[in-house]
PDB file of N, CA and C in Angstrom:
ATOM      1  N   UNK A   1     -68.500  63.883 -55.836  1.00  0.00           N
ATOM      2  CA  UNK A   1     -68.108  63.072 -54.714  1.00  0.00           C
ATOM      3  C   UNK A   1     -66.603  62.855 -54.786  1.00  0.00           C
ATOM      4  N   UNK A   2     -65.941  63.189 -53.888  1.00  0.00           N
ATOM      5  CA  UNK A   2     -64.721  62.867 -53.702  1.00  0.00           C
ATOM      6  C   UNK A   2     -64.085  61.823 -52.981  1.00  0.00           C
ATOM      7  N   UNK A   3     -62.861  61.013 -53.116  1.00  0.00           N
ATOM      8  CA  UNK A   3     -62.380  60.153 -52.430  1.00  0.00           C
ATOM      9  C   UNK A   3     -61.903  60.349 -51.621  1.00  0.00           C
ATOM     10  N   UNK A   4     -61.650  60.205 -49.949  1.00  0.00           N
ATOM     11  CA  UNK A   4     -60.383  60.214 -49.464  1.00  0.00           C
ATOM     12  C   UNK A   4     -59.397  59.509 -49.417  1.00  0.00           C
ATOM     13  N   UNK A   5     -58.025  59.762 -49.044  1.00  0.00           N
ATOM     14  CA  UNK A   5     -57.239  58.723 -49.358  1.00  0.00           C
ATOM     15  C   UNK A   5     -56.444  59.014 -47.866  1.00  0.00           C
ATOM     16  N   UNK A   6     -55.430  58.364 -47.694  1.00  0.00           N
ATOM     17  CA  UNK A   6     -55.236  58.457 -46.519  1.00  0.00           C
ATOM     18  C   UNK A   6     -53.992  59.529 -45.897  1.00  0.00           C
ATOM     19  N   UNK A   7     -53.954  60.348 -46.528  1.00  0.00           N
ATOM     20  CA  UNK A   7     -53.037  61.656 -46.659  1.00  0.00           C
ATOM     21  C   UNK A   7     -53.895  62.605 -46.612  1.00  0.00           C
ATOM     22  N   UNK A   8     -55.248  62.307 -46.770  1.00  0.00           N
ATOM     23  CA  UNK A   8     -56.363  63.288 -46.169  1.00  0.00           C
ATOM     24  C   UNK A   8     -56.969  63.155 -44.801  1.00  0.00           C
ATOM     25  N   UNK A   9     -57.001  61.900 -44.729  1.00  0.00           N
ATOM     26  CA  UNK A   9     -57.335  61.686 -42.770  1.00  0.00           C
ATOM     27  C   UNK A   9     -56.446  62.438 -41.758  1.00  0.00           C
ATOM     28  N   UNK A  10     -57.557  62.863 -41.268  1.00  0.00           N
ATOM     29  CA  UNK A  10     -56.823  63.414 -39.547  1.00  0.00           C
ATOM     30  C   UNK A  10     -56.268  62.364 -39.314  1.00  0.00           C
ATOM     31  N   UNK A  11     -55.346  62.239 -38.423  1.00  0.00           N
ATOM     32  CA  UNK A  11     -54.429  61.222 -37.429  1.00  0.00           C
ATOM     33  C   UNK A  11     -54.584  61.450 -36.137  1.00  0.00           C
ATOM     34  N   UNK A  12     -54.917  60.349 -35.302  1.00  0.00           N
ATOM     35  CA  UNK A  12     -55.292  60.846 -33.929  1.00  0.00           C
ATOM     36  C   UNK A  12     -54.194  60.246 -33.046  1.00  0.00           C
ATOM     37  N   UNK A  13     -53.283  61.447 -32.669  1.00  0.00           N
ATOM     38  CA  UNK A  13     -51.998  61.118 -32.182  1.00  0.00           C
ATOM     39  C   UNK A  13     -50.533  60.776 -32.720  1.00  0.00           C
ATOM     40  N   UNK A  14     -50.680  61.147 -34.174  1.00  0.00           N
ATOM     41  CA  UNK A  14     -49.661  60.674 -34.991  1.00  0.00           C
ATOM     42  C   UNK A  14     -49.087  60.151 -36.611  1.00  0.00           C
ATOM     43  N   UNK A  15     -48.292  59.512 -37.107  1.00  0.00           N
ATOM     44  CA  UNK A  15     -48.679  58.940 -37.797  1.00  0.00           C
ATOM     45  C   UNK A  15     -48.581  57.515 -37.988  1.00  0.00           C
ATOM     46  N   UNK A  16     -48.860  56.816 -37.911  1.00  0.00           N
ATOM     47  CA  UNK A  16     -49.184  55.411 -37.729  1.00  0.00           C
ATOM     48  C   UNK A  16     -47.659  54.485 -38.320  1.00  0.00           C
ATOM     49  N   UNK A  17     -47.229  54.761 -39.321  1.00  0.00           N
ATOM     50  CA  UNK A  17     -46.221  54.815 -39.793  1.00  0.00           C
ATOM     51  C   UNK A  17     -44.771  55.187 -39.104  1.00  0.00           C
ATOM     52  N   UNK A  18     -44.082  53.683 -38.651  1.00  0.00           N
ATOM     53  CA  UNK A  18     -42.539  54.027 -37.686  1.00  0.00           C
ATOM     54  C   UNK A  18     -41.473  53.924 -39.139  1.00  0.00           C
ATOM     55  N   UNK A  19     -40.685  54.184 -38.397  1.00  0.00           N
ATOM     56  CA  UNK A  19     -38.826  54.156 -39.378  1.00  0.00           C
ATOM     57  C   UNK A  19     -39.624  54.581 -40.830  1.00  0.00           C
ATOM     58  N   UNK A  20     -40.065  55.676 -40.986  1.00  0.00           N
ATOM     59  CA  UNK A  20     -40.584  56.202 -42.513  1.00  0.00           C
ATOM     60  C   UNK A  20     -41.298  55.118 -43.656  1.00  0.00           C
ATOM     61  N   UNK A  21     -42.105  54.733 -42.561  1.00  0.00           N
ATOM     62  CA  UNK A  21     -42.946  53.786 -43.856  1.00  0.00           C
ATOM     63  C   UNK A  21     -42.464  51.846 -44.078  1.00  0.00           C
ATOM     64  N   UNK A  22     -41.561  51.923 -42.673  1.00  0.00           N
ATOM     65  CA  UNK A  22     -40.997  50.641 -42.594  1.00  0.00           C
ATOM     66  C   UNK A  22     -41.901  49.656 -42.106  1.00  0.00           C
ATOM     67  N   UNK A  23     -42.164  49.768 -40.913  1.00  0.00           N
ATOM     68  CA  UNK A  23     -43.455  49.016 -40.057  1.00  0.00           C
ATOM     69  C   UNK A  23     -44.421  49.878 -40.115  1.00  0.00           C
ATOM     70  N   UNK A  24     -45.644  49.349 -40.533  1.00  0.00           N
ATOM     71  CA  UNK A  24     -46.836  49.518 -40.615  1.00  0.00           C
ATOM     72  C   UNK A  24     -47.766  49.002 -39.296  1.00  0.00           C
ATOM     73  N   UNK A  25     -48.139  49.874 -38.475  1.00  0.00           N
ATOM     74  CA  UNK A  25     -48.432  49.163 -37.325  1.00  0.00           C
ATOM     75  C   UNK A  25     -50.031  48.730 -37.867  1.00  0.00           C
ATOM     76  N   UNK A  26     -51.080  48.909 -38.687  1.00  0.00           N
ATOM     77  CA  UNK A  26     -52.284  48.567 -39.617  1.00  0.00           C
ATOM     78  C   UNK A  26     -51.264  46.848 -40.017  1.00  0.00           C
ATOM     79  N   UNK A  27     -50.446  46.912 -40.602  1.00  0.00           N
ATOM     80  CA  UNK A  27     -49.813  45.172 -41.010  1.00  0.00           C
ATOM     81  C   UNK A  27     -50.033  44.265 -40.044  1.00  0.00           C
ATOM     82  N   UNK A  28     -49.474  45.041 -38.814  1.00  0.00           N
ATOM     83  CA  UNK A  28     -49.526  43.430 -37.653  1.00  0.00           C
ATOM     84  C   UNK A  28     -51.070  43.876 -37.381  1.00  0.00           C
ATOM     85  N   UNK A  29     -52.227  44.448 -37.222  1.00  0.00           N
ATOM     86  CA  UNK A  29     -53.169  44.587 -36.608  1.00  0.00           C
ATOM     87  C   UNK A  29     -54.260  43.283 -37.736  1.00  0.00           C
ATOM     88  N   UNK A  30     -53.529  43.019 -39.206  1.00  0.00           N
ATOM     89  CA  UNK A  30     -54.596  42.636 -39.824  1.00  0.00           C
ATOM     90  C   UNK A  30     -53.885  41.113 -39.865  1.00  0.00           C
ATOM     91  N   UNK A  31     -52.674  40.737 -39.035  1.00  0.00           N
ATOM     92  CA  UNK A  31     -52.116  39.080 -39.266  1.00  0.00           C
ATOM     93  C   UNK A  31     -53.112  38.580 -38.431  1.00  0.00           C
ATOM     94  N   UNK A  32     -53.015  37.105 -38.652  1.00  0.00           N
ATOM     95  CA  UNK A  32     -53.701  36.252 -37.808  1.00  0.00           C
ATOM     96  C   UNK A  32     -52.828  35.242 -37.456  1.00  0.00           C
ATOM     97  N   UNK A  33     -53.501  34.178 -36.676  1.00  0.00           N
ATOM     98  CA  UNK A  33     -52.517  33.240 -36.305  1.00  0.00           C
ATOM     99  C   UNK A  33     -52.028  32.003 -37.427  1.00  0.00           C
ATOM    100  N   UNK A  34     -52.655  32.355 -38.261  1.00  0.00           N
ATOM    101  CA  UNK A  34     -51.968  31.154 -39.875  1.00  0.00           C
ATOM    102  C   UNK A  34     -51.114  32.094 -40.122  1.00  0.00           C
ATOM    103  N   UNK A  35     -51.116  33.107 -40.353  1.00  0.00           N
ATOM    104  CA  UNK A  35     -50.290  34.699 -41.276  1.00  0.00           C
ATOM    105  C   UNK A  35     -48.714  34.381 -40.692  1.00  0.00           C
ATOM    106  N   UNK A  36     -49.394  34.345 -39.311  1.00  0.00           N
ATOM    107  CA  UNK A  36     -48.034  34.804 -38.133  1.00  0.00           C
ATOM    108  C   UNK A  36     -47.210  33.386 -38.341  1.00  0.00           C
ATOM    109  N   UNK A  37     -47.903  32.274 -37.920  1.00  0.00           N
ATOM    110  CA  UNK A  37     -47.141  30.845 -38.117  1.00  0.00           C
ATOM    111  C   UNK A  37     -46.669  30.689 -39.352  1.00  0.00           C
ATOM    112  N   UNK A  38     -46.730  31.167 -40.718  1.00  0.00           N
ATOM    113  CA  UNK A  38     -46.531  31.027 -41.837  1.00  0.00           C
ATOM    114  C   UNK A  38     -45.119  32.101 -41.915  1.00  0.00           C
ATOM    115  N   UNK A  39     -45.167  33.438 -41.311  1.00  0.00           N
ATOM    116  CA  UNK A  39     -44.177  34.175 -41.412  1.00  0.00           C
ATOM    117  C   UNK A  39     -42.797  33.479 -40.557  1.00  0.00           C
ATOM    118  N   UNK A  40     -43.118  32.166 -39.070  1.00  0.00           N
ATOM    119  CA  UNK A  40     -42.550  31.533 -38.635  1.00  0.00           C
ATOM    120  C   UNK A  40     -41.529  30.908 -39.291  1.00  0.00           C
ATOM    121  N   UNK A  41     -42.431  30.221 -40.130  1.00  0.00           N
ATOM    122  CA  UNK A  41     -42.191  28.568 -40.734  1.00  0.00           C
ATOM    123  C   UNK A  41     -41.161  29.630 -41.852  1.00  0.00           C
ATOM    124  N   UNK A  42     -40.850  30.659 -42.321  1.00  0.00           N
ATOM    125  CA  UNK A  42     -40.438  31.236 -43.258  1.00  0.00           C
ATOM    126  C   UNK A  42     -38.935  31.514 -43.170  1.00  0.00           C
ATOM    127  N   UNK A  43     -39.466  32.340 -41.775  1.00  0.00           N
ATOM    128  CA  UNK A  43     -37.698  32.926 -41.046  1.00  0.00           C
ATOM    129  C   UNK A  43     -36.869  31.742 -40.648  1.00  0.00           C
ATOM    130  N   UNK A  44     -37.648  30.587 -40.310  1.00  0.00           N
ATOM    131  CA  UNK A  44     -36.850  29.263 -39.841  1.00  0.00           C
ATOM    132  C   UNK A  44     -36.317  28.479 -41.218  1.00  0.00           C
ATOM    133  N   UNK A  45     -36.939  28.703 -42.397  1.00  0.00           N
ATOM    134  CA  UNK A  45     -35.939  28.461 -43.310  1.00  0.00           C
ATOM    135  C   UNK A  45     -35.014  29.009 -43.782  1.00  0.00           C
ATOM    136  N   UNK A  46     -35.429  30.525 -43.813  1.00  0.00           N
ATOM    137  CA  UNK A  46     -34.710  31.140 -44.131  1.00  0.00           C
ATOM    138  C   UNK A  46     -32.918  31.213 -43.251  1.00  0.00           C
ATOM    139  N   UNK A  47     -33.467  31.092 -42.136  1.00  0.00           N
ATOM    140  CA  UNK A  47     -31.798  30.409 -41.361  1.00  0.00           C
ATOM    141  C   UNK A  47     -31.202  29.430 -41.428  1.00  0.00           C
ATOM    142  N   UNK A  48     -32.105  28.420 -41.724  1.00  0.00           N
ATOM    143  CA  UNK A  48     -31.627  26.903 -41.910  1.00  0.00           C
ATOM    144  C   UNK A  48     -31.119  27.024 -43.301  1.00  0.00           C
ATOM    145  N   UNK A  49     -31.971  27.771 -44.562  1.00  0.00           N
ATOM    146  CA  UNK A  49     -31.083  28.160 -45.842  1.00  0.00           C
ATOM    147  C   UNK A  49     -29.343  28.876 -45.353  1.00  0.00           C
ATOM    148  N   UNK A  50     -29.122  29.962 -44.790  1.00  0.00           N
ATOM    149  CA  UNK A  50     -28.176  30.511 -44.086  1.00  0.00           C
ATOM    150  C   UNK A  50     -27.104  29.777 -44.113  1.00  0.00           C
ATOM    151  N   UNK A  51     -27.635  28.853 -43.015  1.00  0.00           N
ATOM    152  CA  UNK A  51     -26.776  27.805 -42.454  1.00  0.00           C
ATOM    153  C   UNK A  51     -26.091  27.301 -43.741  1.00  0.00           C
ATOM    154  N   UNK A  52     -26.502  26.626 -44.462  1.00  0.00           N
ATOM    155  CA  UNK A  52     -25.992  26.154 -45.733  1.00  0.00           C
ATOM    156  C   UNK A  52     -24.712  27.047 -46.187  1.00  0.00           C
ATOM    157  N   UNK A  53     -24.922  28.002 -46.420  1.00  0.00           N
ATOM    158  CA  UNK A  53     -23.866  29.054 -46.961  1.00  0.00           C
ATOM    159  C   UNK A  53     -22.514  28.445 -46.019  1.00  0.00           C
ATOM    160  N   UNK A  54     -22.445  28.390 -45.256  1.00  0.00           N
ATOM    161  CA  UNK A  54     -21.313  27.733 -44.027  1.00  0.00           C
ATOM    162  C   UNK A  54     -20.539  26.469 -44.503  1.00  0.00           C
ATOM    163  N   UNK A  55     -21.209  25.633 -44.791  1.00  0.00           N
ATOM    164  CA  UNK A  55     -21.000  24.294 -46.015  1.00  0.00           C
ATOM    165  C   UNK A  55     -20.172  23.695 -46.737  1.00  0.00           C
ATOM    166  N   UNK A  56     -19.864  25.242 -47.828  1.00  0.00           N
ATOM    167  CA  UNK A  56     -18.940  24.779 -48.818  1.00  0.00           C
ATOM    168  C   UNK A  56     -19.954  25.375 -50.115  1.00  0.00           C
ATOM    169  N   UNK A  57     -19.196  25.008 -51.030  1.00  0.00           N
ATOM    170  CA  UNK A  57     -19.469  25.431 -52.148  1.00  0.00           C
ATOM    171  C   UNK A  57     -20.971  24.642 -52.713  1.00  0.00           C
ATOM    172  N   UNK A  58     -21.164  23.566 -52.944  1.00  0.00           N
ATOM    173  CA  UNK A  58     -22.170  23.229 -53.459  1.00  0.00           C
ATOM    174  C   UNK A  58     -23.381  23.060 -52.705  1.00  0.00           C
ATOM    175  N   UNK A  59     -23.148  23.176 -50.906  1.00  0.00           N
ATOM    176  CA  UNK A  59     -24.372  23.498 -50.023  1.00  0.00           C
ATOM    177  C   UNK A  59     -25.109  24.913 -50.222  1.00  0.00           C
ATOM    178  N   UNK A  60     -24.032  25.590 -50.907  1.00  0.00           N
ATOM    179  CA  UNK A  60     -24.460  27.106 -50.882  1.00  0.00           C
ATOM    180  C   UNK A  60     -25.074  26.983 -52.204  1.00  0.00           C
ATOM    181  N   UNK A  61     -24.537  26.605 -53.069  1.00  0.00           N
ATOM    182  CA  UNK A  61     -25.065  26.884 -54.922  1.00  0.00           C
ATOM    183  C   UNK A  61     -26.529  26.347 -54.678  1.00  0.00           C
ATOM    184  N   UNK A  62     -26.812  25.122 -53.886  1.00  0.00           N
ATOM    185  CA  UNK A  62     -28.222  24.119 -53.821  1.00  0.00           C
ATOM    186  C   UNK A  62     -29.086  25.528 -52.663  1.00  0.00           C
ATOM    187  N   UNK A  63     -28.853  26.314 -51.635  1.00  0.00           N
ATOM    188  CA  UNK A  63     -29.161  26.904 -50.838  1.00  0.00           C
ATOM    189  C   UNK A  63     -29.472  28.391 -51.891  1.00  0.00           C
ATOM    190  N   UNK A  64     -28.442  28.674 -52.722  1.00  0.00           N
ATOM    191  CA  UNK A  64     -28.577  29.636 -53.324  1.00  0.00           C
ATOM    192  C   UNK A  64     -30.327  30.588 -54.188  1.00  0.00           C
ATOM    193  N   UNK A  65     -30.950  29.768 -55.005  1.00  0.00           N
ATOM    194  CA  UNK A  65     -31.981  29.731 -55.779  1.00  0.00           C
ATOM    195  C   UNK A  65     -33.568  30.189 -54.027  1.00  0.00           C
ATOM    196  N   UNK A  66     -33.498  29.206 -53.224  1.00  0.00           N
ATOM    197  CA  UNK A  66     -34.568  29.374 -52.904  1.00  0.00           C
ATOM    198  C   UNK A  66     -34.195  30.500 -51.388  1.00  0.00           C
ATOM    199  N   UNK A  67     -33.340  30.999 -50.940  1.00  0.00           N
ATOM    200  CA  UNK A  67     -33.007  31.665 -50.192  1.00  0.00           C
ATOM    201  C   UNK A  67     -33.409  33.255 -50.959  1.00  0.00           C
ATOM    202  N   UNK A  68     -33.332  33.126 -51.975  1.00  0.00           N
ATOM    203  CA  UNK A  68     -33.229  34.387 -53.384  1.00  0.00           C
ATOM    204  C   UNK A  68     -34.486  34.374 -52.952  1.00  0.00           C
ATOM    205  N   UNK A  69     -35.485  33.352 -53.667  1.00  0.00           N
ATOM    206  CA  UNK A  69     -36.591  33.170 -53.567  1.00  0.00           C
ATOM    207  C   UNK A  69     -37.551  33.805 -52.620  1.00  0.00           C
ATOM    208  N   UNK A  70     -37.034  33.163 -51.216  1.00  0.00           N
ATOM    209  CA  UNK A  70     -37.745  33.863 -50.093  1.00  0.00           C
ATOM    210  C   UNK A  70     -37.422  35.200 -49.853  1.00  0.00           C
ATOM    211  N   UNK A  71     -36.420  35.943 -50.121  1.00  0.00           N
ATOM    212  CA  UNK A  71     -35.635  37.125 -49.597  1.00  0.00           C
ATOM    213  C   UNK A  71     -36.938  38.452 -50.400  1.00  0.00           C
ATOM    214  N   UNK A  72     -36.756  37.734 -51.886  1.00  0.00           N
ATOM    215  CA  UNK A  72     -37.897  38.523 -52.787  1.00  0.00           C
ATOM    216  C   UNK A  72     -39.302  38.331 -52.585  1.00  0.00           C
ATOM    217  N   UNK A  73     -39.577  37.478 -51.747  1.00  0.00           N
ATOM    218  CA  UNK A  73     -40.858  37.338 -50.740  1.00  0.00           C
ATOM    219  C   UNK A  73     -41.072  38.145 -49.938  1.00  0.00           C
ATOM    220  N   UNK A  74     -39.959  37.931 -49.165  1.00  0.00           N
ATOM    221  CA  UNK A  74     -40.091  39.025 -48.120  1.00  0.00           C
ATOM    222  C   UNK A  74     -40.209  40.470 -48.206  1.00  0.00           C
ATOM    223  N   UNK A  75     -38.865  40.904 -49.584  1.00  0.00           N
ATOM    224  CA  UNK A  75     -39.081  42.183 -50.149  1.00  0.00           C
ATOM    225  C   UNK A  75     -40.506  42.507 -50.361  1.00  0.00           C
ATOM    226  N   UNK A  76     -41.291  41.776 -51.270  1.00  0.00           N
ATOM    227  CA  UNK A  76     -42.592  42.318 -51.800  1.00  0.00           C
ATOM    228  C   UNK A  76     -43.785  41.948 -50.804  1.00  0.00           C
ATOM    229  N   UNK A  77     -43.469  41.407 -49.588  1.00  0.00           N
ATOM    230  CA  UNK A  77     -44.740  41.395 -48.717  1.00  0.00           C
ATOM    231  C   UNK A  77     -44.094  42.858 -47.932  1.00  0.00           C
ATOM    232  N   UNK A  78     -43.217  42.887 -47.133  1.00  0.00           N
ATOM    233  CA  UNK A  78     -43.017  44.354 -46.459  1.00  0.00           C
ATOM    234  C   UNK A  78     -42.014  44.770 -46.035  1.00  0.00           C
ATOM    235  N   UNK A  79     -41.175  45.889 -45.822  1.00  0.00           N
ATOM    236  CA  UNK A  79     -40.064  45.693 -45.662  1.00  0.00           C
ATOM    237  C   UNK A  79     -39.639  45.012 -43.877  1.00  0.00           C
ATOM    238  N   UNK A  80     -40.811  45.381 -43.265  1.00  0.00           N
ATOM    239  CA  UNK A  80     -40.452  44.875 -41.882  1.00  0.00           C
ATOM    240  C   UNK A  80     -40.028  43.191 -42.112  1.00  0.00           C
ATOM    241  N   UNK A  81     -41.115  42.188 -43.149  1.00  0.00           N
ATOM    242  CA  UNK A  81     -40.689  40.761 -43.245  1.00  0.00           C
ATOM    243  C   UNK A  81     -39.109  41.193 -43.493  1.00  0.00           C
ATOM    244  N   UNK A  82     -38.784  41.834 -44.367  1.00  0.00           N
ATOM    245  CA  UNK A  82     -37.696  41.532 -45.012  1.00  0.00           C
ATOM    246  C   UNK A  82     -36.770  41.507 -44.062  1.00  0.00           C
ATOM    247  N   UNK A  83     -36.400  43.088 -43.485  1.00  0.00           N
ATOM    248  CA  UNK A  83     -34.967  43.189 -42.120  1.00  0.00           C
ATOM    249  C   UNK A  83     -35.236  41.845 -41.126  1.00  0.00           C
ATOM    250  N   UNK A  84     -36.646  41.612 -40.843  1.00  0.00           N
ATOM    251  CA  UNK A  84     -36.476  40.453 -40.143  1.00  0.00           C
ATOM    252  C   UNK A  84     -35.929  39.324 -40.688  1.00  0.00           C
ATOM    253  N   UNK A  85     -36.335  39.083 -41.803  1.00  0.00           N
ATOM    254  CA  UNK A  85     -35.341  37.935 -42.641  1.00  0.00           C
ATOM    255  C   UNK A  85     -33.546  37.939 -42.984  1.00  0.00           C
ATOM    256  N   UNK A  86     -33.309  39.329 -42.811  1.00  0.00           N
ATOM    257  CA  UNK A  86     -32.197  39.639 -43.031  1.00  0.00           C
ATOM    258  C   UNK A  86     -31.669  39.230 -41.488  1.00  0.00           C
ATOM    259  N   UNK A  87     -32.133  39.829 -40.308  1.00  0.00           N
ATOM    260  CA  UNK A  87     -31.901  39.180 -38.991  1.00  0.00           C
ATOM    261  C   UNK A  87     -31.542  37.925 -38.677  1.00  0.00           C
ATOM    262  N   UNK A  88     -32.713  37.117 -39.539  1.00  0.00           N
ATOM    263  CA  UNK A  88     -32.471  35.573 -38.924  1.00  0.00           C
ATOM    264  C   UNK A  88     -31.167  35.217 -40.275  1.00  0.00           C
ATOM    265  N   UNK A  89     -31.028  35.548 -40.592  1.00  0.00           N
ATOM    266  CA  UNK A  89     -30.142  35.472 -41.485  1.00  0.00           C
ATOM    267  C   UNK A  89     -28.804  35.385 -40.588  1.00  0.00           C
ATOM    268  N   UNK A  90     -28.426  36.925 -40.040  1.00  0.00           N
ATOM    269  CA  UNK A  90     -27.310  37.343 -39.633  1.00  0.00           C
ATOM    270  C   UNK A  90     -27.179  36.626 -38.293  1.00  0.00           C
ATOM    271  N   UNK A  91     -28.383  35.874 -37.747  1.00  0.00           N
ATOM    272  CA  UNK A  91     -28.462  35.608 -35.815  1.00  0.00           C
ATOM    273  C   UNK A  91     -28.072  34.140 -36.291  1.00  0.00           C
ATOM    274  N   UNK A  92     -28.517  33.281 -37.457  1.00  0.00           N
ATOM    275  CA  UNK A  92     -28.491  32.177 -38.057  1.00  0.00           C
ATOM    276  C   UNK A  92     -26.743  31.989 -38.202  1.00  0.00           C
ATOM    277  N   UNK A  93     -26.025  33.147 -38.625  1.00  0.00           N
ATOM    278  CA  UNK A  93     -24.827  32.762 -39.382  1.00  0.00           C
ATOM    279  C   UNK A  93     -24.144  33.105 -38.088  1.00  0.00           C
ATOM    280  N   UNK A  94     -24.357  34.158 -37.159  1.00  0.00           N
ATOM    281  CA  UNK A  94     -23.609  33.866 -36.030  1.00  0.00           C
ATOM    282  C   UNK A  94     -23.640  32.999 -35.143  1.00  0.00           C
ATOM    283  N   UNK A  95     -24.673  32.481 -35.047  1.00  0.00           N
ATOM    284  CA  UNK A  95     -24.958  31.005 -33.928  1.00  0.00           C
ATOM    285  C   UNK A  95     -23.804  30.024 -34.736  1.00  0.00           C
ATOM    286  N   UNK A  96     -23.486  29.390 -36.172  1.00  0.00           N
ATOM    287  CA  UNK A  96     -23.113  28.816 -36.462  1.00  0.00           C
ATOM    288  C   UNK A  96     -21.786  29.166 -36.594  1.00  0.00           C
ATOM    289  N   UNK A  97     -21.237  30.270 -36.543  1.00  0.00           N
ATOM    290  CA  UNK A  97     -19.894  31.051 -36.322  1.00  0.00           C
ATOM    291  C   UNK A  97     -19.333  30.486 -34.914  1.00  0.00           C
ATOM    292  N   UNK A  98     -20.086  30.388 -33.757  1.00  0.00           N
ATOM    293  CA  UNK A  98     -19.703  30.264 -32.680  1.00  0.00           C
ATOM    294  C   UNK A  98     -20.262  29.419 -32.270  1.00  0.00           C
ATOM    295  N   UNK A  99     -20.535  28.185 -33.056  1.00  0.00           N
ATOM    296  CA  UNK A  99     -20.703  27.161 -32.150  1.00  0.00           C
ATOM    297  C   UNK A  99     -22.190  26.222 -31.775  1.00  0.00           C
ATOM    298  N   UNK A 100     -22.785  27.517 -31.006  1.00  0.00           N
ATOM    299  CA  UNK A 100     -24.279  27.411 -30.582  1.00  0.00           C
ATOM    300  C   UNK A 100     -25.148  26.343 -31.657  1.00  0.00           C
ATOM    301  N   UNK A 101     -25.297  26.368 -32.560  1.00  0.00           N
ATOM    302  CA  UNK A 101     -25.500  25.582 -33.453  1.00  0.00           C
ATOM    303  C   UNK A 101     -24.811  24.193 -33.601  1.00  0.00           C
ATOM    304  N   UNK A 102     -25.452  22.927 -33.773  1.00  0.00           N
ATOM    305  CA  UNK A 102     -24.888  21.581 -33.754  1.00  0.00           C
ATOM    306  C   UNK A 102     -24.909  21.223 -35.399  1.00  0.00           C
ATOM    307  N   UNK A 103     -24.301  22.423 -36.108  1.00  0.00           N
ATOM    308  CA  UNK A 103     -24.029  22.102 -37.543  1.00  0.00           C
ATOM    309  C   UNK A 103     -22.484  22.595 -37.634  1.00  0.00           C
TER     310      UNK A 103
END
């Protein structure tokens, strides 16, 4: 008896797999609505961590540890969490660059 694995499946129409293994379109098919609100509640710290960096020196050192934290979260759940974290990151530090932000 043999296994298949999934480099043995036909593909019907493709391969399921965008940007070489980046988004997994099987990932969003298996979130739910805790998964999704939890990935929310994540990216919104992760900007509000951001923000900190803007601060000064010891907003950033206190911001430093759990921003790490989440980033290597994000790394090891997928890389799609991650660029998105890297996003709110970069959309986080430009809102506060220009203003848009009441920090």
């Amino acid at each position: 008896m043999s296994s298949s694995s999934t480099a043995d499946r036909p593909t019907d129409g493709g391969d399921p797999r965008l940007l070489g293994g980046m988004f997994d379109l099987e990932e969003f098919r298996r979130r739910n609505a805790v998964s999704l609100g939890m990935d929310a509640l994540i990216l919104v710290s992760t900007g509000f961590l951001a923000i900190l960096f803007t601060k000064g020196f010891w907003p950033s050192a206190i911001a430093a540890v759990p921003i790490a934290t989440l980033l290597y979260f994000g790394w090891a759940s997928s890389k799609g969490f991650f660029v998105s974290q890297l996003l709110a990151i970069a959309l986080a530090l430009v809102a506060t660059a220009t203003y848009m932000l009441p920090y």
